[in-house]
N, C-alpha and C. Protein backbone atom coordinates (compact mmCIF):
# COMPACT_ATOMS: atom_id res chain seq x y z
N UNK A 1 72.59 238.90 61.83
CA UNK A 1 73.14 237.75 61.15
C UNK A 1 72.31 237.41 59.90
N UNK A 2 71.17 237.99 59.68
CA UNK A 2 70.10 237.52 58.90
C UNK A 2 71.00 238.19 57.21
N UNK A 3 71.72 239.15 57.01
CA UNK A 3 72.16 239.76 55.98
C UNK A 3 73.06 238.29 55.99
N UNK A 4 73.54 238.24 56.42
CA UNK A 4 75.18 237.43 56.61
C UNK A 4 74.42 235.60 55.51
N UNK A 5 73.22 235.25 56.54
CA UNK A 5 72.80 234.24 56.06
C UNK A 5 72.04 233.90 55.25
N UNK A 6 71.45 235.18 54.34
CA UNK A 6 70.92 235.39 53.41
C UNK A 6 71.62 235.18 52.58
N UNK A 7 72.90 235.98 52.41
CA UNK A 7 74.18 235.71 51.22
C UNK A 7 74.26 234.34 51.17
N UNK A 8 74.46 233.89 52.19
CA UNK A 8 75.21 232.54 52.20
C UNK A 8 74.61 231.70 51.37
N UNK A 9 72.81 231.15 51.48
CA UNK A 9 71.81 230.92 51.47
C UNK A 9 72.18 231.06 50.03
N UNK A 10 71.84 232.26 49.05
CA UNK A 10 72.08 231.95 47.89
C UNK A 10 73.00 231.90 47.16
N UNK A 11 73.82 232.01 47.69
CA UNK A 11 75.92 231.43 47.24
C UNK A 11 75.11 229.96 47.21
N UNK A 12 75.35 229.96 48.33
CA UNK A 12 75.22 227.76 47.93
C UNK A 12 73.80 227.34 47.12
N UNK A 13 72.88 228.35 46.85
CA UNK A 13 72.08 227.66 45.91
C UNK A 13 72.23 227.56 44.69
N UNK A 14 73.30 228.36 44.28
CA UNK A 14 73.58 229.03 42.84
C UNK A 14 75.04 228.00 42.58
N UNK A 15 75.63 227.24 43.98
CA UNK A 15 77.11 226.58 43.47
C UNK A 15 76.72 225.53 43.26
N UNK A 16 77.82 225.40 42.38
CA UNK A 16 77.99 223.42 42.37
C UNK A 16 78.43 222.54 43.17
N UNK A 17 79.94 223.89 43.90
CA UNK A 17 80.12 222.82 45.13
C UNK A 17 79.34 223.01 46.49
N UNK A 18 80.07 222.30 47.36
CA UNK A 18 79.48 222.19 48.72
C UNK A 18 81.21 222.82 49.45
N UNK A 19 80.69 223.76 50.49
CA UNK A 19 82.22 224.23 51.35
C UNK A 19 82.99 222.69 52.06
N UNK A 20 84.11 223.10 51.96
CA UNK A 20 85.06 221.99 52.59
C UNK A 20 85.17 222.13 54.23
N UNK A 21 84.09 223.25 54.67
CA UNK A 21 84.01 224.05 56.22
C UNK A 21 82.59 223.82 56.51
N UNK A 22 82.91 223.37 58.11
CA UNK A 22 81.03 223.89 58.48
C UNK A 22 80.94 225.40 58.66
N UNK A 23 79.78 225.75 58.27
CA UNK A 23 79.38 227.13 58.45
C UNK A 23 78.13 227.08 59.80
N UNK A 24 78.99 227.68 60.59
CA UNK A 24 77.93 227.79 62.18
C UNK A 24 76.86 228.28 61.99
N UNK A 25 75.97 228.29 62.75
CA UNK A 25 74.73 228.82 62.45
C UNK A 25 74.69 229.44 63.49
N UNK A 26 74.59 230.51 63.91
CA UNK A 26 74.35 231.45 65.21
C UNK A 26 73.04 232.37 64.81
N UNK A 27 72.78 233.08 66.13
CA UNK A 27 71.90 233.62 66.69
C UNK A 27 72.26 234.81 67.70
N UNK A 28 71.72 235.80 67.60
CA UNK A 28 71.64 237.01 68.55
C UNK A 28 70.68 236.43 69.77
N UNK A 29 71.52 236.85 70.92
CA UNK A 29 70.02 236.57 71.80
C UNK A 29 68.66 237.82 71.92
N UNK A 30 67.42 237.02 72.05
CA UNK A 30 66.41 237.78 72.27
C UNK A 30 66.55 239.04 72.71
N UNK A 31 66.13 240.05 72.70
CA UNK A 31 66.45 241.44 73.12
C UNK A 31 65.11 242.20 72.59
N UNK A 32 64.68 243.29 73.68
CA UNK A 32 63.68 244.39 73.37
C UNK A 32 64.02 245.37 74.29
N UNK A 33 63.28 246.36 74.24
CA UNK A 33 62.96 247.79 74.56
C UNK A 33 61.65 247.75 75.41
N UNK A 34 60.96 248.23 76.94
CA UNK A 34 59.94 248.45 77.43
C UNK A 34 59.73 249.88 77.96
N UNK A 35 58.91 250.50 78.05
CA UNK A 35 58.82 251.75 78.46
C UNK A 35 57.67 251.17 79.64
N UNK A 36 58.63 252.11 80.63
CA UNK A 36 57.76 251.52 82.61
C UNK A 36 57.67 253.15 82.64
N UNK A 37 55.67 253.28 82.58
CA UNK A 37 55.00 254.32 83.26
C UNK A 37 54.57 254.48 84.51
N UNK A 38 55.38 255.29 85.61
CA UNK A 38 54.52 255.61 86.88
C UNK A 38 54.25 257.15 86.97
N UNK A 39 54.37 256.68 88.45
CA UNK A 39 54.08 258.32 89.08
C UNK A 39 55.22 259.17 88.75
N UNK A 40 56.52 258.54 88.76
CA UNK A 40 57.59 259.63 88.56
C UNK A 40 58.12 259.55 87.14
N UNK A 41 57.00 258.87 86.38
CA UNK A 41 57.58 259.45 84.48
C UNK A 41 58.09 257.92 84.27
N UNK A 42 58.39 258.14 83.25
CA UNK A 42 58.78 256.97 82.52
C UNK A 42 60.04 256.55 82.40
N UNK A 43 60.49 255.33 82.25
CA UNK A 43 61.94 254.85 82.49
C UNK A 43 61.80 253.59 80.78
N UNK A 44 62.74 253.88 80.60
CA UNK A 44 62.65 252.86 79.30
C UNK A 44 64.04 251.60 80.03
N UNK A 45 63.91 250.58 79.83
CA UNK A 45 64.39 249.00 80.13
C UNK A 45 64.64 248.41 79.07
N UNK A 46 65.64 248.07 78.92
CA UNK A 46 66.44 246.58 78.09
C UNK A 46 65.84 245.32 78.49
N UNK A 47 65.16 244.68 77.62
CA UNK A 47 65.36 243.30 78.30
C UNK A 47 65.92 242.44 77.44
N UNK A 48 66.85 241.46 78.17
CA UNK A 48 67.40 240.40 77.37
C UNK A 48 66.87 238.91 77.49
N UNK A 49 67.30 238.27 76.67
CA UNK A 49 66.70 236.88 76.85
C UNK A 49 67.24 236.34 78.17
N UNK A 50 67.02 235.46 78.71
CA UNK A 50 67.91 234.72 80.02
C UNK A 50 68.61 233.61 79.67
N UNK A 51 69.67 233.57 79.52
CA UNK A 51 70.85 232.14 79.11
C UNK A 51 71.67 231.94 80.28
N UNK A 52 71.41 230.85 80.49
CA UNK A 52 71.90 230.10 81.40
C UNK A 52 73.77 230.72 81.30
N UNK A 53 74.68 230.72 82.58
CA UNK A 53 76.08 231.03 82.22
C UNK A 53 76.46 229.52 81.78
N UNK A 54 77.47 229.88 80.85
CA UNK A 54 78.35 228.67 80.60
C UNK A 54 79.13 228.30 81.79
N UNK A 55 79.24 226.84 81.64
CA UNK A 55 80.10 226.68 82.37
C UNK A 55 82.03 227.26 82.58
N UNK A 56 81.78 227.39 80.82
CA UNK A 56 83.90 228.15 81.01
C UNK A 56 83.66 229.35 80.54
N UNK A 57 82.54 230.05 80.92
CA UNK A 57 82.55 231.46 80.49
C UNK A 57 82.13 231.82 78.63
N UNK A 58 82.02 233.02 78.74
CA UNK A 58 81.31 233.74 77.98
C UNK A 58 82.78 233.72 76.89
N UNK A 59 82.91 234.23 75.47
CA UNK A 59 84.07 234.03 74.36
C UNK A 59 84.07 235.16 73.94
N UNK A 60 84.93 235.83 74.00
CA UNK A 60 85.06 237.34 72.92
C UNK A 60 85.66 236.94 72.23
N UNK A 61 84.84 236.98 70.73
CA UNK A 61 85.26 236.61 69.63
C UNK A 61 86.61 237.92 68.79
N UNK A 62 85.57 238.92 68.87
CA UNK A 62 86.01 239.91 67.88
C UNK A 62 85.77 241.04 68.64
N UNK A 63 87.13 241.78 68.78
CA UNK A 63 86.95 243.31 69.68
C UNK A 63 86.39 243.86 68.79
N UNK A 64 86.20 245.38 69.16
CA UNK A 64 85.44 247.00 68.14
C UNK A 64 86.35 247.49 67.67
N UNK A 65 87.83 247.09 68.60
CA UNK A 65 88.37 247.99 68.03
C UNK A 65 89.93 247.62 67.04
N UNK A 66 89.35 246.23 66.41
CA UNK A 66 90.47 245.42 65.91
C UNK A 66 89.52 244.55 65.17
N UNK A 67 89.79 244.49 63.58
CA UNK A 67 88.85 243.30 62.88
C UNK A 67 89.43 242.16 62.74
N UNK A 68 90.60 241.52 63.70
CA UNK A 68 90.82 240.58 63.53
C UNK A 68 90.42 239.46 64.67
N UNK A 69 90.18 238.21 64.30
CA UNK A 69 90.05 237.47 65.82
C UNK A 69 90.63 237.78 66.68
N UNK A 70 89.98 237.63 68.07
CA UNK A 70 90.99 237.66 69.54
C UNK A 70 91.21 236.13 69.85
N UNK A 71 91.23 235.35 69.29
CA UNK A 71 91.69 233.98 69.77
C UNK A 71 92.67 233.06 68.79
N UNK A 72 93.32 232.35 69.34
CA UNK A 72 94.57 232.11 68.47
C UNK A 72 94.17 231.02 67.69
N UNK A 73 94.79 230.49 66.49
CA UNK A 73 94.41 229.70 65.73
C UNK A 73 94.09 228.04 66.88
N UNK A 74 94.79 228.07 67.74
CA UNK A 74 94.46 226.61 68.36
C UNK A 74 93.50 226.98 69.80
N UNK A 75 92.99 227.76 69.85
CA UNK A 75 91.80 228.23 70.48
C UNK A 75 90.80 227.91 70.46
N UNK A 76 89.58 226.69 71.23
CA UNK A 76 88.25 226.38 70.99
C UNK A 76 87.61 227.98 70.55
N UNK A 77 86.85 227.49 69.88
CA UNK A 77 86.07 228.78 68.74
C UNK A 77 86.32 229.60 68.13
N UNK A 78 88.17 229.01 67.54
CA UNK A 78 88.87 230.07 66.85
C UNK A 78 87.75 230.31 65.42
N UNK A 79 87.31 228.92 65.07
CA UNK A 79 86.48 228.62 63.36
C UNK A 79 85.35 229.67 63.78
N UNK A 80 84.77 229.57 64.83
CA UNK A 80 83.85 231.01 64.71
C UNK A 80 84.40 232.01 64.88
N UNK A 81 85.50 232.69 65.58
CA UNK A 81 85.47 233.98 65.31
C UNK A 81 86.07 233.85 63.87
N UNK A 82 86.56 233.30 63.03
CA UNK A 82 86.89 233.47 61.47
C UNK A 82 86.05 233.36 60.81
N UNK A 83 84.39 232.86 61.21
CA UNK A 83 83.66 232.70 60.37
C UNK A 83 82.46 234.22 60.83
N UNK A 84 83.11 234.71 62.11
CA UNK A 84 82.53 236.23 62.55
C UNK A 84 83.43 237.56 61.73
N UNK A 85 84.47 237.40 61.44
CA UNK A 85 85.30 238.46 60.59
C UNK A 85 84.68 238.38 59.27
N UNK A 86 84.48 237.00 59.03
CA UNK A 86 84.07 237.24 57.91
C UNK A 86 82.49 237.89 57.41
N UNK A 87 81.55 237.13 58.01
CA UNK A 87 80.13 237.91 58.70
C UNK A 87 80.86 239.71 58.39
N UNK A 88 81.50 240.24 58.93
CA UNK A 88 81.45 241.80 58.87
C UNK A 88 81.92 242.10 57.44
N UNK A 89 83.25 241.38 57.16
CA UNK A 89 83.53 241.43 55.36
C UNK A 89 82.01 241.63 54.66
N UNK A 90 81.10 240.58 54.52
CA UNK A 90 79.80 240.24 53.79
C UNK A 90 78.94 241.62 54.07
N UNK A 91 79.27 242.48 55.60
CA UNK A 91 78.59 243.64 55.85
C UNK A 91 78.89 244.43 54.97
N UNK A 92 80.50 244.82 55.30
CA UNK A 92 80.94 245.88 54.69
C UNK A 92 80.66 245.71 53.22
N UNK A 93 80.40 244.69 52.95
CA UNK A 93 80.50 244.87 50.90
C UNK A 93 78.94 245.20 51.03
N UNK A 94 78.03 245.08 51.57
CA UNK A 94 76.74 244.78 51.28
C UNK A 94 75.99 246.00 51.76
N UNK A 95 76.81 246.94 52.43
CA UNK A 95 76.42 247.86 52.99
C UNK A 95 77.24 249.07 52.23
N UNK A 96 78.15 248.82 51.40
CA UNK A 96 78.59 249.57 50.29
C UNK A 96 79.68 250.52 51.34
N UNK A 97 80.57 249.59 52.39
CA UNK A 97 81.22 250.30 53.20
C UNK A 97 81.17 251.27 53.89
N UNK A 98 79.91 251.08 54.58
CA UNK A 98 79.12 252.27 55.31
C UNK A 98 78.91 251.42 56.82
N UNK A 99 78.87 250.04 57.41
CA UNK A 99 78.50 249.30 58.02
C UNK A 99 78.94 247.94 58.81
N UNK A 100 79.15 247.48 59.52
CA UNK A 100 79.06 246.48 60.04
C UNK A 100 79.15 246.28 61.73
N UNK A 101 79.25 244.97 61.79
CA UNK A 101 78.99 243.93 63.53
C UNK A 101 80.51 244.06 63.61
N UNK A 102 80.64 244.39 65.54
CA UNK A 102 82.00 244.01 65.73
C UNK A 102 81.47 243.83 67.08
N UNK A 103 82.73 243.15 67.75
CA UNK A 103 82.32 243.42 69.03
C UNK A 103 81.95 241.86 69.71
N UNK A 104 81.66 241.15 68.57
CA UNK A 104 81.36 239.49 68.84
C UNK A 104 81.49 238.92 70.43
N UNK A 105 80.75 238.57 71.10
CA UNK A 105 81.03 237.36 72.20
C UNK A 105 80.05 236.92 72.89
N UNK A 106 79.98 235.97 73.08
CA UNK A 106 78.75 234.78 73.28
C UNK A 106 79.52 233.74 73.73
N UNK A 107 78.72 232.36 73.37
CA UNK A 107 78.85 231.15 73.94
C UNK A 107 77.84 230.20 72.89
N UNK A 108 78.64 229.19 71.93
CA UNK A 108 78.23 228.63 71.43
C UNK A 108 77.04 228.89 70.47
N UNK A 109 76.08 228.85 70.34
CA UNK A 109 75.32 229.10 68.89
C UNK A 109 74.76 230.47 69.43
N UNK A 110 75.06 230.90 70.43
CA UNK A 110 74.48 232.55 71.04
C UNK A 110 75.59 233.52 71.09
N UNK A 111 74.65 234.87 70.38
CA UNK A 111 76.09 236.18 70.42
C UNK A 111 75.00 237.16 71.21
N UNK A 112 75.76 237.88 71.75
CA UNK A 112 75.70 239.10 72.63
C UNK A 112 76.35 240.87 72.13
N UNK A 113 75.60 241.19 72.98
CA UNK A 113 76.02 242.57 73.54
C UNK A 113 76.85 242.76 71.97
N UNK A 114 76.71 243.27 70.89
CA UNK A 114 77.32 243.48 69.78
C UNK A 114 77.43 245.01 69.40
N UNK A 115 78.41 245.81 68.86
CA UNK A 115 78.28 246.90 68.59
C UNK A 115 78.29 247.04 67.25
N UNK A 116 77.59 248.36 66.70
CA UNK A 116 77.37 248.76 65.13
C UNK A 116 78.35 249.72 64.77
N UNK A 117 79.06 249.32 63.58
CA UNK A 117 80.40 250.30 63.71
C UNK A 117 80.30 251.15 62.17
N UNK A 118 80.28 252.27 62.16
CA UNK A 118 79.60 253.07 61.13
C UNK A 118 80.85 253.80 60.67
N UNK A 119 80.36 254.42 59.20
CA UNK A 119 81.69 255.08 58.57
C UNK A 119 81.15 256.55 59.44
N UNK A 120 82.26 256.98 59.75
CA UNK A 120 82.78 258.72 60.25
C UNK A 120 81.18 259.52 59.37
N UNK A 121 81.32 259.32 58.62
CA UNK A 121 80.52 260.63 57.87
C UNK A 121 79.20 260.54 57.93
N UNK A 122 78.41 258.71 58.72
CA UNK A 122 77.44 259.17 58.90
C UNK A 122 76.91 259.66 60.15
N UNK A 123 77.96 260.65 60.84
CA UNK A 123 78.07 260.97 61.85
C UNK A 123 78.34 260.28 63.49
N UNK A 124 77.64 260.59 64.58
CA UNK A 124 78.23 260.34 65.91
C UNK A 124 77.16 259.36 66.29
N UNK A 125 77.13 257.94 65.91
CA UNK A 125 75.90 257.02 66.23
C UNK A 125 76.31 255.71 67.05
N UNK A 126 75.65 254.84 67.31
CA UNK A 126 75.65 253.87 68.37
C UNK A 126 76.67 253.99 69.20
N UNK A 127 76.62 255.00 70.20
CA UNK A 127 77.72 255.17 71.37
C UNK A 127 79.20 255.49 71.28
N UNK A 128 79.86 255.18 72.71
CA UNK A 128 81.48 255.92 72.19
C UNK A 128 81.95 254.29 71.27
N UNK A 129 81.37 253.04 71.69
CA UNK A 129 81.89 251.67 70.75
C UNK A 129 81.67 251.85 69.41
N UNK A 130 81.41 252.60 69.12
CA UNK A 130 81.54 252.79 67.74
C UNK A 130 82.73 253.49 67.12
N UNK A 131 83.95 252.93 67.15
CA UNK A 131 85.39 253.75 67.14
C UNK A 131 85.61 254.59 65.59
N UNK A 132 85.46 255.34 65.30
CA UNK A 132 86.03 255.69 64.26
C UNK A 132 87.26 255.50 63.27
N UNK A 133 88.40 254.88 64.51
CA UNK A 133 89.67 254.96 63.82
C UNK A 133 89.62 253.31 63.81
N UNK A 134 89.24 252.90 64.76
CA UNK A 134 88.84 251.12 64.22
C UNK A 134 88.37 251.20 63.10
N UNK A 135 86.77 252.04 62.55
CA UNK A 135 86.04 251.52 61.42
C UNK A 135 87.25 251.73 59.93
N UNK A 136 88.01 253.01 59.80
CA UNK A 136 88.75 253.55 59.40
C UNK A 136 89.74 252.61 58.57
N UNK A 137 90.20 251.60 59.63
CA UNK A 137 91.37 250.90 59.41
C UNK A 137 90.67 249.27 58.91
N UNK A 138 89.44 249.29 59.17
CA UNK A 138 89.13 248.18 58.98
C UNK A 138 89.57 246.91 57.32
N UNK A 139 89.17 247.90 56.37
CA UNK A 139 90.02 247.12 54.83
C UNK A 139 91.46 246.94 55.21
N UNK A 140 92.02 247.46 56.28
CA UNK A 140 93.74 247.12 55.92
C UNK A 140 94.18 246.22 57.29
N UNK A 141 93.07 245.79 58.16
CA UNK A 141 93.28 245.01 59.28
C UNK A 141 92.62 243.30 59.09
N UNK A 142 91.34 243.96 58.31
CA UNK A 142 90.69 242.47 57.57
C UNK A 142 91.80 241.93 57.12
N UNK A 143 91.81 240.44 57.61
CA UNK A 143 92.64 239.27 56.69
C UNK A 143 91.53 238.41 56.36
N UNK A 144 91.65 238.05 54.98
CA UNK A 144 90.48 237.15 54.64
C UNK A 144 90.66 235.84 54.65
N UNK A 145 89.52 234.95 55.17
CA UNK A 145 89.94 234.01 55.57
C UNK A 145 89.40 232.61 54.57
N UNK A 146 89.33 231.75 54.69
CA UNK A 146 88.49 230.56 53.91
C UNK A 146 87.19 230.60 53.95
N UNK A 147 86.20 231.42 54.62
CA UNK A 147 85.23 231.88 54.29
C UNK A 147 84.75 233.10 53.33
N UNK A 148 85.44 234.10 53.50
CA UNK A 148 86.00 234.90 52.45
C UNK A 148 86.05 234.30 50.63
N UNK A 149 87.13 233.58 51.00
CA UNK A 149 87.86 233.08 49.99
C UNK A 149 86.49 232.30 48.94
N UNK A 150 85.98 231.33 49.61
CA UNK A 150 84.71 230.52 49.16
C UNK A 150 83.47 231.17 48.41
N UNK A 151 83.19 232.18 49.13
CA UNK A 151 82.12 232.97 49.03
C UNK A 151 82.73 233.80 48.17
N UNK A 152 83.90 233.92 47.43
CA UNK A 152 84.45 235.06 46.55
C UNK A 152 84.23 236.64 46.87
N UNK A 153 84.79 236.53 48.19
CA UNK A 153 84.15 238.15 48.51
C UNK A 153 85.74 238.60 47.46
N UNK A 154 85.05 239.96 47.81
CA UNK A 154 86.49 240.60 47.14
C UNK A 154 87.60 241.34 48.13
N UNK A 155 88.70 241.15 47.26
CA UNK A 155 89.81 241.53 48.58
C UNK A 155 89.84 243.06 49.16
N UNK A 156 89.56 243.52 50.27
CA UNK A 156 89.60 244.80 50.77
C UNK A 156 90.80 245.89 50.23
N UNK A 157 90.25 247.19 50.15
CA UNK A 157 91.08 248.03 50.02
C UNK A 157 91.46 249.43 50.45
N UNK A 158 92.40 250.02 50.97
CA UNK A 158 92.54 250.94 52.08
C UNK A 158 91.30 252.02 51.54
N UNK A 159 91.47 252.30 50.30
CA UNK A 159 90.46 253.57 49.85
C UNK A 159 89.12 253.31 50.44
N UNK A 160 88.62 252.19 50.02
CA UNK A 160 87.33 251.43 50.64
C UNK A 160 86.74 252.47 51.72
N UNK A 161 87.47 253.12 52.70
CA UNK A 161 87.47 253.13 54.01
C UNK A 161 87.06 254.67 53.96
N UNK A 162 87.75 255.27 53.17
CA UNK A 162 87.34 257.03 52.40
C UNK A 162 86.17 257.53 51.73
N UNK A 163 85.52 256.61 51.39
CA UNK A 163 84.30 257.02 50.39
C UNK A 163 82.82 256.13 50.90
N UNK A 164 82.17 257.42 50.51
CA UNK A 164 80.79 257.06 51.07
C UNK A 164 79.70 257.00 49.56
């Protein structure tokens, strides 16, 4: 999220106005890597932070394999997953369409379990969630939204999706 809120960060230092939207402030939860040495070799471990469960459950914002929200416009946390599509828009331009977050779902100012979704050509990386024909389609599935719009990203385009 730190790319995402960096942009943001100096969009609004450089405007005159102020957005007519709150812009959420989220967070990845804590996460590392341990390597456990014994007698029978080494085992490497995930650890995650510990968050309490929500009470109405966990929110999938944004599938891997679809860049549009999974929740309907009158959906509690529809404004974040539109303000998470857009987060990957800010990737893909910034990453020169080689890159971005999909995969979104959490619970309130915390996201989870996220996948990295890469163009085809830089080969076979972060697991089978990394869809190819999702990343592929992504400029012609993006709809841009009022975060988009504000931030003047620019409007996606199928070629986008061809060139490295």
């Amino acid at each position: 999220m730190a790319m995402t809120y960096q942009f943001i960060d100096k969009y609004l230092a450089e405007s005159l106005l102020e957005p007519t939207f709150v812009i959420p402030r989220l967070r990845w939860i804590a996460a590392g890597v341990a390597i456990a040495t014994g007698n029978t070799g080494q085992k490497a471990l995930l650890l995650e932070e510990y968050i309490e469960a929500p009470e109405h459950g966990f929110v999938k914002y944004v599938h891997n394999g679809e860049a549009v929200p999974l929740l309907d416009p009158t959906d509690t946390g529809y404004e974040t997953a539109q303000f998470l599509c857009f987060t990957q828009h800010v990737q893909w331009e910034k990453t020169s369409a080689l890159a971005y977050i999909s995969d979104f779902q959490g619970y309130g100012s915390l996201l989870t379990d996220p996948q990295i979704m890469t163009h085809p050509s830089l080969g076979d990386l972060f697991a089978a969630g990394n869809v190819p024909e999702a990343f592929e389609r992504f400029p012609t599935e993006h709809i841009c939204n009022d975060f988009c719009t504000w931030f003047d990203l620019a409007l996606l385009e199928p070629s986008h999706s061809s060139t490295v």
